[in-house]
N, C-alpha and C. Protein backbone atom coordinates (compact mmCIF):
# COMPACT_ATOMS: atom_id res chain seq x y z
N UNK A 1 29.16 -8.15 -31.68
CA UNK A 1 27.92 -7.58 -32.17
C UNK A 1 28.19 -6.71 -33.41
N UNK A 2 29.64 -5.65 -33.33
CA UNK A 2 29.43 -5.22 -34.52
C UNK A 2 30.35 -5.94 -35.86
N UNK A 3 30.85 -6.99 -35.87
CA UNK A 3 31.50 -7.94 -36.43
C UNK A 3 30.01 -8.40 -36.73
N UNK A 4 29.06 -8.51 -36.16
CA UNK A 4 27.97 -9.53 -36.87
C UNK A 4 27.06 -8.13 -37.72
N UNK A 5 26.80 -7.37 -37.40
CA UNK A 5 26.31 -6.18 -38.06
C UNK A 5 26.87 -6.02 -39.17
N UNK A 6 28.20 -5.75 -39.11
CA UNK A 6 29.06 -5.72 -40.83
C UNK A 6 29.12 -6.63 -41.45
N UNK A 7 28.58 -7.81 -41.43
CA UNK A 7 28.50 -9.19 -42.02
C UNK A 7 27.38 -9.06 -42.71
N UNK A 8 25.93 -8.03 -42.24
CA UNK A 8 25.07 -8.31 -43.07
C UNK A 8 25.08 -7.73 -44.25
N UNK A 9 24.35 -7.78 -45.00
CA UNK A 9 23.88 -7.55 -46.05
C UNK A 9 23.52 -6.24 -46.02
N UNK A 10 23.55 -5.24 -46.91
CA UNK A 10 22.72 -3.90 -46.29
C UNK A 10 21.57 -3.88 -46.68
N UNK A 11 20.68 -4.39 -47.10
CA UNK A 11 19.72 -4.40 -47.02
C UNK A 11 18.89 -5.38 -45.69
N UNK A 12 19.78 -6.20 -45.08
CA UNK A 12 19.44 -5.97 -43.97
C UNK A 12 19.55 -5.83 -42.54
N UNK A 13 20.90 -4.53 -42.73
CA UNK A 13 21.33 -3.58 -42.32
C UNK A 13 20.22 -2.73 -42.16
N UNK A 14 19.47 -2.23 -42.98
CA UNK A 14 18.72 -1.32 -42.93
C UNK A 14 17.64 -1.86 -42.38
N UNK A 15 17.37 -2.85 -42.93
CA UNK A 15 15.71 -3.77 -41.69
C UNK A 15 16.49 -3.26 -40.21
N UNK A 16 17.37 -3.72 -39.87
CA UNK A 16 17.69 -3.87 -38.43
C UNK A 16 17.83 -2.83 -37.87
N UNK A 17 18.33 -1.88 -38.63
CA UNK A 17 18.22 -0.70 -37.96
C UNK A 17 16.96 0.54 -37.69
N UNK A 18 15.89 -0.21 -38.81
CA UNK A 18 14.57 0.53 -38.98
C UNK A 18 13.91 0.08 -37.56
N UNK A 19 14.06 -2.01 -37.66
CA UNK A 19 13.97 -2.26 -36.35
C UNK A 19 13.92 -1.49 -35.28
N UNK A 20 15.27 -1.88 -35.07
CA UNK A 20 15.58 -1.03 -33.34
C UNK A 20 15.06 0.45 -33.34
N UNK A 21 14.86 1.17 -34.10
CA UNK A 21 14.52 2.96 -34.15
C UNK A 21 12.79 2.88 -33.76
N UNK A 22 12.01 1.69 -34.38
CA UNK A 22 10.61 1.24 -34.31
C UNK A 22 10.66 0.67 -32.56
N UNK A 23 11.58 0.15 -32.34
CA UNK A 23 11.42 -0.93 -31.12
C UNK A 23 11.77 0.10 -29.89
N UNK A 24 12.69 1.41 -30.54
CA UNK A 24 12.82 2.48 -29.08
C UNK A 24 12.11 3.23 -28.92
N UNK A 25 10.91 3.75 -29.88
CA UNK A 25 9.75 4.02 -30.07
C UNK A 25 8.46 3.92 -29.59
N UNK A 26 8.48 2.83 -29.65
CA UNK A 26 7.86 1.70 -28.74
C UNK A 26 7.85 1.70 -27.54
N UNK A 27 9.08 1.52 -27.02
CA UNK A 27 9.95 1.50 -25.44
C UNK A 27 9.60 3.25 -24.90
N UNK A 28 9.78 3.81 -25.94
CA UNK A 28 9.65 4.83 -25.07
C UNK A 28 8.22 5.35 -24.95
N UNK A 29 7.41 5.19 -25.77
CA UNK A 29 5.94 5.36 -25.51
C UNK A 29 5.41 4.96 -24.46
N UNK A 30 5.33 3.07 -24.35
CA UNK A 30 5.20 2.17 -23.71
C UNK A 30 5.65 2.97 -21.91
N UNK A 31 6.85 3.47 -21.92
CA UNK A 31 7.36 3.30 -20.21
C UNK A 31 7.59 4.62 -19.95
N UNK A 32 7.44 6.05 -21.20
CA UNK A 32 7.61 7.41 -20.62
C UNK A 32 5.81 7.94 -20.76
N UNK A 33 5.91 8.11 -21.90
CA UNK A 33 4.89 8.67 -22.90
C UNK A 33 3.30 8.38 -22.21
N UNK A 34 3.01 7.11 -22.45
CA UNK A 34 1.48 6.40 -22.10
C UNK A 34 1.66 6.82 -20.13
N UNK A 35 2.56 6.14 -19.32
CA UNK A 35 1.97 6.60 -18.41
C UNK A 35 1.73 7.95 -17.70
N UNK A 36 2.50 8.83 -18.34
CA UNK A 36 2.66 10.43 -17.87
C UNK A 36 1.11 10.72 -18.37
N UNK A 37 0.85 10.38 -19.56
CA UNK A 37 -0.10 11.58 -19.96
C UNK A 37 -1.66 10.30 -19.15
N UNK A 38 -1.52 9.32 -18.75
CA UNK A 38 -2.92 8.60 -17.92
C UNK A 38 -2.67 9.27 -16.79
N UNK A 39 -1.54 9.69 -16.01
CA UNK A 39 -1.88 9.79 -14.80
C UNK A 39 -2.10 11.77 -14.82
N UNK A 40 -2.09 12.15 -15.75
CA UNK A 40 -2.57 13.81 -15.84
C UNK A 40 -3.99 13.68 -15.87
N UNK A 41 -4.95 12.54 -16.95
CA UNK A 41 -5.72 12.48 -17.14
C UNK A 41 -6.89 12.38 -15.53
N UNK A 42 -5.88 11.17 -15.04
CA UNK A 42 -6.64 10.79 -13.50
C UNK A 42 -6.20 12.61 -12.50
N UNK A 43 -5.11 13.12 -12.88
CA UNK A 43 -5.19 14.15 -11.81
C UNK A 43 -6.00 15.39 -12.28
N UNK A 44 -6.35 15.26 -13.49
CA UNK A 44 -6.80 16.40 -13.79
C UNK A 44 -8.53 15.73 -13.40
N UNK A 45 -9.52 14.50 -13.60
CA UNK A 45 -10.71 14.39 -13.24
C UNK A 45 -10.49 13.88 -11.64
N UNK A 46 -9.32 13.85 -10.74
CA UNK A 46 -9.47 14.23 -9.55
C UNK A 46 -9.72 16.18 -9.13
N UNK A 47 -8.97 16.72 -9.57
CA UNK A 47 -9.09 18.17 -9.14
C UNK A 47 -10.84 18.79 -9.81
N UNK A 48 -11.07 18.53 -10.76
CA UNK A 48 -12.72 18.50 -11.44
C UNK A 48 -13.69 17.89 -10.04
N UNK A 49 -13.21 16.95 -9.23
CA UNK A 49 -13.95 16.01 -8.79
C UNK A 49 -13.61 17.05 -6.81
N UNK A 50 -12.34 17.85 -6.43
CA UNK A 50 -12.30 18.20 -5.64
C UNK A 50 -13.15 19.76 -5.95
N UNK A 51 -13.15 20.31 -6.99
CA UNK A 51 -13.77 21.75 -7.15
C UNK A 51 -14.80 21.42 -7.03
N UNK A 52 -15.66 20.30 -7.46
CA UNK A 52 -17.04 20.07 -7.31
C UNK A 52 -17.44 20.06 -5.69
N UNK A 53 -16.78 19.55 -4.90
CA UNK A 53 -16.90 19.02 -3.13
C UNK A 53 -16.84 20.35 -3.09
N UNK A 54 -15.72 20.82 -3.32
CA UNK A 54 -15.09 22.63 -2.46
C UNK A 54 -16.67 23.48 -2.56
N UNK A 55 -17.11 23.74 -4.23
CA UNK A 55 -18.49 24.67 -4.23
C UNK A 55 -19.58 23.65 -3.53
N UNK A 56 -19.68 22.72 -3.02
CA UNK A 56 -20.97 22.04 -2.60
C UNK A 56 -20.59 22.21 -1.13
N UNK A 57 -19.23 22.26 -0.25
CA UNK A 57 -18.87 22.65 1.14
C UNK A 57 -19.17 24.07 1.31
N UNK A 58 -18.68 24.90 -0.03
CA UNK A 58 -19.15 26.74 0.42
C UNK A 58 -20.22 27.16 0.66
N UNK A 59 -21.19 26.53 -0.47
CA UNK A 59 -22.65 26.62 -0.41
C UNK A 59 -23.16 25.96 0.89
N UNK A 60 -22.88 24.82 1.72
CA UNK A 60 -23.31 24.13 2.54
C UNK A 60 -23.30 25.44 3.85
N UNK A 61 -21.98 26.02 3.88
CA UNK A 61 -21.37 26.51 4.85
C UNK A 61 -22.29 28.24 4.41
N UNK A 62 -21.86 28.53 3.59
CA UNK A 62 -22.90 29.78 3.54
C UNK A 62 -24.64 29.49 3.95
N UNK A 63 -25.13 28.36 3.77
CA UNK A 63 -26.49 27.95 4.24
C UNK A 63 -26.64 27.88 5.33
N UNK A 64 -25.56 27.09 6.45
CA UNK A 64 -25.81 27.22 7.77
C UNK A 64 -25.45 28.42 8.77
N UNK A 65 -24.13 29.51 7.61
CA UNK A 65 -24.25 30.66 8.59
C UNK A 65 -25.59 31.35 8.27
N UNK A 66 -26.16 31.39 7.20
CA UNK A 66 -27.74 32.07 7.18
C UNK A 66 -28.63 31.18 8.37
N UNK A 67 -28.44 30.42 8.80
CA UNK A 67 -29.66 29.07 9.51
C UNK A 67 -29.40 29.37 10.84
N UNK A 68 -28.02 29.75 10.73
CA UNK A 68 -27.61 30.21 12.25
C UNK A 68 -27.80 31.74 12.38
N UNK A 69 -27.79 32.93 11.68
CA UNK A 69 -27.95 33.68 11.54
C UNK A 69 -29.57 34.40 11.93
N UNK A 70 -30.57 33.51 11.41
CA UNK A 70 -31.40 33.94 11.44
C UNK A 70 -32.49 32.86 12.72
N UNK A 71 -31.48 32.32 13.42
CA UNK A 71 -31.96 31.59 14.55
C UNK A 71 -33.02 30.52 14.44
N UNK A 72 -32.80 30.27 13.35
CA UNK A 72 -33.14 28.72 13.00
C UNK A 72 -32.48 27.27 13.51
N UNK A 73 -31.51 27.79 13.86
CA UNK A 73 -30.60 27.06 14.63
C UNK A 73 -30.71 26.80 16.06
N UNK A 74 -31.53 26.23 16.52
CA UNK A 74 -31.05 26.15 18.21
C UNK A 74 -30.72 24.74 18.85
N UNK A 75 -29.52 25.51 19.39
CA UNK A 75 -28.41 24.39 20.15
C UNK A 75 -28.72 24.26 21.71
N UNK A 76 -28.20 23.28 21.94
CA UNK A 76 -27.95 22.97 23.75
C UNK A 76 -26.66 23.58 23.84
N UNK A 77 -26.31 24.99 24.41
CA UNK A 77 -24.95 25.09 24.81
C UNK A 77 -24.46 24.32 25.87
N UNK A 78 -25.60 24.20 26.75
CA UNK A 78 -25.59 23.70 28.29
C UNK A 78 -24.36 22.45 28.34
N UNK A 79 -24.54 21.58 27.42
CA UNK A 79 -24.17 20.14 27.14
C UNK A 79 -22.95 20.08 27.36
N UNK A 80 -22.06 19.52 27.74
CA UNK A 80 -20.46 18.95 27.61
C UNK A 80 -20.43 18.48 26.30
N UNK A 81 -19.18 19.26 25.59
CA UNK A 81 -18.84 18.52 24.73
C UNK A 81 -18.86 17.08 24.41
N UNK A 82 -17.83 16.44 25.90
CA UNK A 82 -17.68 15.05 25.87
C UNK A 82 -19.34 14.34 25.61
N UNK A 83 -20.29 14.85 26.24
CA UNK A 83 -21.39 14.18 26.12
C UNK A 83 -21.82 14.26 25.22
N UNK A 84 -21.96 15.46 24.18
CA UNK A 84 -23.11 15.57 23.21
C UNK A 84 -22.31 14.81 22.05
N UNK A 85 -20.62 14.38 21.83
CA UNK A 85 -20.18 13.67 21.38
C UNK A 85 -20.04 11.95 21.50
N UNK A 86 -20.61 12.04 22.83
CA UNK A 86 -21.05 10.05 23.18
C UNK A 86 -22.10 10.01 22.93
N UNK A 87 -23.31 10.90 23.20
CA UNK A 87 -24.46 10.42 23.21
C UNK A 87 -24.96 10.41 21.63
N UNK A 88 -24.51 11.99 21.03
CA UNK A 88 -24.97 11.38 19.18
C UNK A 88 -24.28 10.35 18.51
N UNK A 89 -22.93 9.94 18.92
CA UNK A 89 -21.82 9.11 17.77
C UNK A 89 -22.66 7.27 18.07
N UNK A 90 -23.18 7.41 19.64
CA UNK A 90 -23.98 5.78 19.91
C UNK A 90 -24.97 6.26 19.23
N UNK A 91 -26.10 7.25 19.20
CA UNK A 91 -26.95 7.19 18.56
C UNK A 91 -27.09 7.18 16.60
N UNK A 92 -25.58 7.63 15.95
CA UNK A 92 -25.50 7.21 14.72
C UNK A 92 -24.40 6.28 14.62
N UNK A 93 -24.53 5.50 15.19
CA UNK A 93 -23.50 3.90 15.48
C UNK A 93 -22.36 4.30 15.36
N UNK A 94 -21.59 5.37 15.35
CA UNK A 94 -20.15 5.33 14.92
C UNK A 94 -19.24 5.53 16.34
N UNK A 95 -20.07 5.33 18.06
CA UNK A 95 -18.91 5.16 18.72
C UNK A 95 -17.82 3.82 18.50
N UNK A 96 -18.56 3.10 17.93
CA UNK A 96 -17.18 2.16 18.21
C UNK A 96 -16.18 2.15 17.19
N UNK A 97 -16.57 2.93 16.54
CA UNK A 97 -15.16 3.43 15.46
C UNK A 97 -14.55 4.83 15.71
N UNK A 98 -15.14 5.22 17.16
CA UNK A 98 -14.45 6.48 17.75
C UNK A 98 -13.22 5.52 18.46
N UNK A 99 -11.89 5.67 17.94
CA UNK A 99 -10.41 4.61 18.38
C UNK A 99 -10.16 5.85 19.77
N UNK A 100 -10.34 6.95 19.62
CA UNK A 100 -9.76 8.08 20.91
C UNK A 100 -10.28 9.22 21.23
N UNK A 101 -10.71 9.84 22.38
CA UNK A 101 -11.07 11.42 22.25
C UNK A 101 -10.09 12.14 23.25
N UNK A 102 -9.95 13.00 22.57
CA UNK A 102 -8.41 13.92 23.53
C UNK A 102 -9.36 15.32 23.76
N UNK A 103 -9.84 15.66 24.52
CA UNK A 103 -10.48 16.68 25.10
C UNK A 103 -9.03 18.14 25.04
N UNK A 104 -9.41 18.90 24.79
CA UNK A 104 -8.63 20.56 25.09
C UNK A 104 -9.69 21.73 25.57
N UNK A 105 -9.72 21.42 26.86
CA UNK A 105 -10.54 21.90 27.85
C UNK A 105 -11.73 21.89 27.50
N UNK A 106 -12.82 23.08 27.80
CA UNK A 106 -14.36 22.65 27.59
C UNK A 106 -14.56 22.77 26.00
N UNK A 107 -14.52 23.14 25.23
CA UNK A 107 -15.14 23.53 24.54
C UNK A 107 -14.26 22.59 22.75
N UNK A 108 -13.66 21.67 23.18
CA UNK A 108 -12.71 21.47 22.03
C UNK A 108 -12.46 19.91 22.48
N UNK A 109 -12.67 19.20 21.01
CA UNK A 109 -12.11 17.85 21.63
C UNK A 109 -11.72 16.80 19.77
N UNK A 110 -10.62 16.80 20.11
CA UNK A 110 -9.85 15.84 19.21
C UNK A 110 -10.24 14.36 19.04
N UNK A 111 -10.31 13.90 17.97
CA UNK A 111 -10.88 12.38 17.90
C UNK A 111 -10.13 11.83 16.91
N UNK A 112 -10.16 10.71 16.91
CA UNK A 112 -9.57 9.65 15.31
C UNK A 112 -10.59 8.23 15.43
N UNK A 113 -11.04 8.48 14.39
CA UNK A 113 -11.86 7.43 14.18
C UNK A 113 -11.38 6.46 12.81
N UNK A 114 -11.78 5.16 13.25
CA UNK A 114 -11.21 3.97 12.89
C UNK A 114 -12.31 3.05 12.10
N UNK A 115 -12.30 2.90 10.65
CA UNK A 115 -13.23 2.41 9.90
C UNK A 115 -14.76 2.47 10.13
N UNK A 116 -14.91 3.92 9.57
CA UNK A 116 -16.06 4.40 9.51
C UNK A 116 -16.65 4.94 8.49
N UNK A 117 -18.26 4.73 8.29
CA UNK A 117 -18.52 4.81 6.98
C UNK A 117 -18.61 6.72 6.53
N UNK A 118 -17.73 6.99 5.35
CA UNK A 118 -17.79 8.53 5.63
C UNK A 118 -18.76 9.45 5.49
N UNK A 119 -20.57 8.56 5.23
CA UNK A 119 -22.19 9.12 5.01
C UNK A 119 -22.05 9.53 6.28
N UNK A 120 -21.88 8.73 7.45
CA UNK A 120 -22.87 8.62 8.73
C UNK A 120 -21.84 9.27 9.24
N UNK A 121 -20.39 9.66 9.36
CA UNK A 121 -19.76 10.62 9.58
C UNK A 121 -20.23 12.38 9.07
N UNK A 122 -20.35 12.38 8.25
CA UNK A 122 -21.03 13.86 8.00
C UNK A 122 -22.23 13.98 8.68
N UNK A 123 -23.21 12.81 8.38
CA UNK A 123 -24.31 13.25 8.86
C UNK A 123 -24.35 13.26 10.68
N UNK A 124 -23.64 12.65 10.66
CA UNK A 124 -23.00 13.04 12.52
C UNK A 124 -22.56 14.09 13.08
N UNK A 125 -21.83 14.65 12.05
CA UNK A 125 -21.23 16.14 12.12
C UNK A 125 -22.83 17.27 12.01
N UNK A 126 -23.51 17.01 11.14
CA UNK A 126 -24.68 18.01 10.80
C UNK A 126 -25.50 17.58 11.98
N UNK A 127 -25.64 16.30 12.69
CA UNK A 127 -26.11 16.56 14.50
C UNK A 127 -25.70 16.71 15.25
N UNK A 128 -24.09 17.16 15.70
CA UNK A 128 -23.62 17.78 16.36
C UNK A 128 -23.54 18.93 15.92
N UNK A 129 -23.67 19.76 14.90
CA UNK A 129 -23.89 21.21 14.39
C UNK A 129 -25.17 21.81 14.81
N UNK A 130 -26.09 21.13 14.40
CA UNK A 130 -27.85 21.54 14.68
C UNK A 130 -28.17 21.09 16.18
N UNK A 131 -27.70 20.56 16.87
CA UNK A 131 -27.82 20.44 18.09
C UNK A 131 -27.59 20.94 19.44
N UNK A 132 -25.90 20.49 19.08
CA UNK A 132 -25.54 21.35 20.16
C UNK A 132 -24.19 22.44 19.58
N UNK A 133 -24.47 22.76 18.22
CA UNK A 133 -23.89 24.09 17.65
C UNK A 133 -21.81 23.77 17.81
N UNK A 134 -21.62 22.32 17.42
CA UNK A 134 -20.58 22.05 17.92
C UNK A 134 -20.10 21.60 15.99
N UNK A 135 -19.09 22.28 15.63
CA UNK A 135 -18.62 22.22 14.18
C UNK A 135 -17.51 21.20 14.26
N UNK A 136 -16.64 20.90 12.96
CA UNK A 136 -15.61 20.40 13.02
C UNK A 136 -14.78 21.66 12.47
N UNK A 137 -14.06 22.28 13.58
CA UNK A 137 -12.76 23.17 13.19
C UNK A 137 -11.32 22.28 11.95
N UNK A 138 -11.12 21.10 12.10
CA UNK A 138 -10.21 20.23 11.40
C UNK A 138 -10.73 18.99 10.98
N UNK A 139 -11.10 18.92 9.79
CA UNK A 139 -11.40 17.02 9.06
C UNK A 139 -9.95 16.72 8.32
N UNK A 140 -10.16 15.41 8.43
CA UNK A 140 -9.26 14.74 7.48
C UNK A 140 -9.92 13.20 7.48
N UNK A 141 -9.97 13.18 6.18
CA UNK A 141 -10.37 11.37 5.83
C UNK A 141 -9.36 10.66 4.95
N UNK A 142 -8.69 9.55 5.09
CA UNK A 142 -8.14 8.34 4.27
C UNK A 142 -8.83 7.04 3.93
N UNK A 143 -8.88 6.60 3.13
CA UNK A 143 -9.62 5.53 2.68
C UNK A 143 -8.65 4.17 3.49
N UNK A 144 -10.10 3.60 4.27
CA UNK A 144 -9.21 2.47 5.44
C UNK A 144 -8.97 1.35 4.60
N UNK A 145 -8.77 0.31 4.83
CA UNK A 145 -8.43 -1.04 4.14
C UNK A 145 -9.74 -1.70 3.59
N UNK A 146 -10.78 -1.43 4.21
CA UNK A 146 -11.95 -2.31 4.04
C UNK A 146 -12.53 -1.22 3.41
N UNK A 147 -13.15 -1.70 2.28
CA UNK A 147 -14.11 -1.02 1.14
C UNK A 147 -15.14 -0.35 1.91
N UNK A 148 -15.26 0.90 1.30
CA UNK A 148 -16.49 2.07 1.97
C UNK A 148 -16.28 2.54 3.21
N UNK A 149 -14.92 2.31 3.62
CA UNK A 149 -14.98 2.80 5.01
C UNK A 149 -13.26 3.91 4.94
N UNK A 150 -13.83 4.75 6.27
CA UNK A 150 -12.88 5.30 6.03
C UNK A 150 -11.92 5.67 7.66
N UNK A 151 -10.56 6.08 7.66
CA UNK A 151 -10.13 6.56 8.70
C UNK A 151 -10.25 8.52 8.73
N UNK A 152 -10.31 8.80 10.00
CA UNK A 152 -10.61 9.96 9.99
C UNK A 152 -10.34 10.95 11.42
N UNK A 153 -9.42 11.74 11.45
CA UNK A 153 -9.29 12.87 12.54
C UNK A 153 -9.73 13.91 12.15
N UNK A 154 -10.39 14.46 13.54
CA UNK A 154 -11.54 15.70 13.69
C UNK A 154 -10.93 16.05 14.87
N UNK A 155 -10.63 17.79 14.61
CA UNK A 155 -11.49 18.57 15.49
C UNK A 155 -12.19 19.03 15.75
N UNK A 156 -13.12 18.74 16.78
CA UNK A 156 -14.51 19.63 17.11
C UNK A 156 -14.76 20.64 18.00
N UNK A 157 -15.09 21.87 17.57
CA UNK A 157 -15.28 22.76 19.27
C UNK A 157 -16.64 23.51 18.68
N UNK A 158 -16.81 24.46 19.75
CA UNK A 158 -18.20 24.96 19.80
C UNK A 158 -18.00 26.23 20.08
């Protein structure tokens, strides 16, 4: 290679070497440069996109301690957990994407639910809240395999 380099010509010596300085340039834009600064772009309008949820959960949550506060709120304490959790999740279709419920004595009960849509999940949560005054102490959602649906463990107590 450098037996064929000193053979050329310098003038184009100098092409070849303008070359390669253009072509690592390139290489390095291409495989350092371009993807670092797209994926800041995507993390920075993800965190824009989580501050927006966070003030629309505070406000939510400051609204219902006023709703509860001022006894606008009335619950069935009477109810079993286990029940007021079978009877609303059939009534907003999502028992059969309830996969488990792990009960921790009366008042507390663990679930994982299995491709469910994550609307009718909240709004499931806001009738077990206004009902029978039963919150989710722990959410977590992952996006399941099948479009619009999601996986999800909750704790709920009252």
């Amino acid at each position: 290679m450098k037996d064929w380099f000193d053979n050329l010509q310098p003038r184009e010596r100098m092409i070849v070497m303008v070359g390669g300085v253009i072509t690592l340039l390139i290489l390095l834009w291409a495989l350092i440069w371009n993807p670092i600064t797209t994926r800041t772009a995507e993390l920075r309008d993800e965190v824009d996109s989580d501050r927006e949820l966070l003030a629309w959960m505070q406000d939510a949550s400051a609204r219902i301690k006023t709703a509860e506060s001022s006894g606008a709120v009335k619950v069935k304490n009477n109810v079993n957990i286990i029940t007021a959790v079978e009877s609303t999740s059939k009534r907003s279709g999502l028992r059969t994407a309830i996969s488990s419920m792990k009960p921790e004595g009366d008042n507390k009960i663990n679930l994982d639910i299995k491709d469910a849509s994550f609307d009718d999940m909240i709004r499931w949560q806001g009738q077990l809240l206004t009902e029978y005054g039963i919150r989710a102490e722990q959410f977590s959602a992952k996006p399941s395999d099948k479009p619009g649906l999601v996986n999800a463990r909750l704790t709920l107590t009252r």
